[in-house]
Protein backbone atom coordinates (compact mmCIF):
# COMPACT_ATOMS: atom_id res chain seq x y z
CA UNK A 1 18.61 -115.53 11.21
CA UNK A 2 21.76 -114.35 9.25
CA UNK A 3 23.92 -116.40 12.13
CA UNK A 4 22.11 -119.50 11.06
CA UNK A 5 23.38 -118.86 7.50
CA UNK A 6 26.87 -118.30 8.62
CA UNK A 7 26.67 -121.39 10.59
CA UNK A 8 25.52 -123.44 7.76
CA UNK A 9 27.99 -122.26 5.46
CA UNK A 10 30.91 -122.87 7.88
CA UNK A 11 29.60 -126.67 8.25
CA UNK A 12 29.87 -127.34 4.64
CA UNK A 13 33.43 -125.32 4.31
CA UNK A 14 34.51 -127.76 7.23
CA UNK A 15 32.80 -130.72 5.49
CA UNK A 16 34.85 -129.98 2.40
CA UNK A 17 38.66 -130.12 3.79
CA UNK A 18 41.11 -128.56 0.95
């Protein structure tokens, strides 16, 4: 589902702090 996308791509953004 395009959710489940968005959700994976948010984990890795918060996995990789600035």
């Amino acid at each position: 589902a395009v959710r489940d996308k968005v959700l994976s791509a948010y984990q890795e953004i918060l996995k990789m702090p600035i």
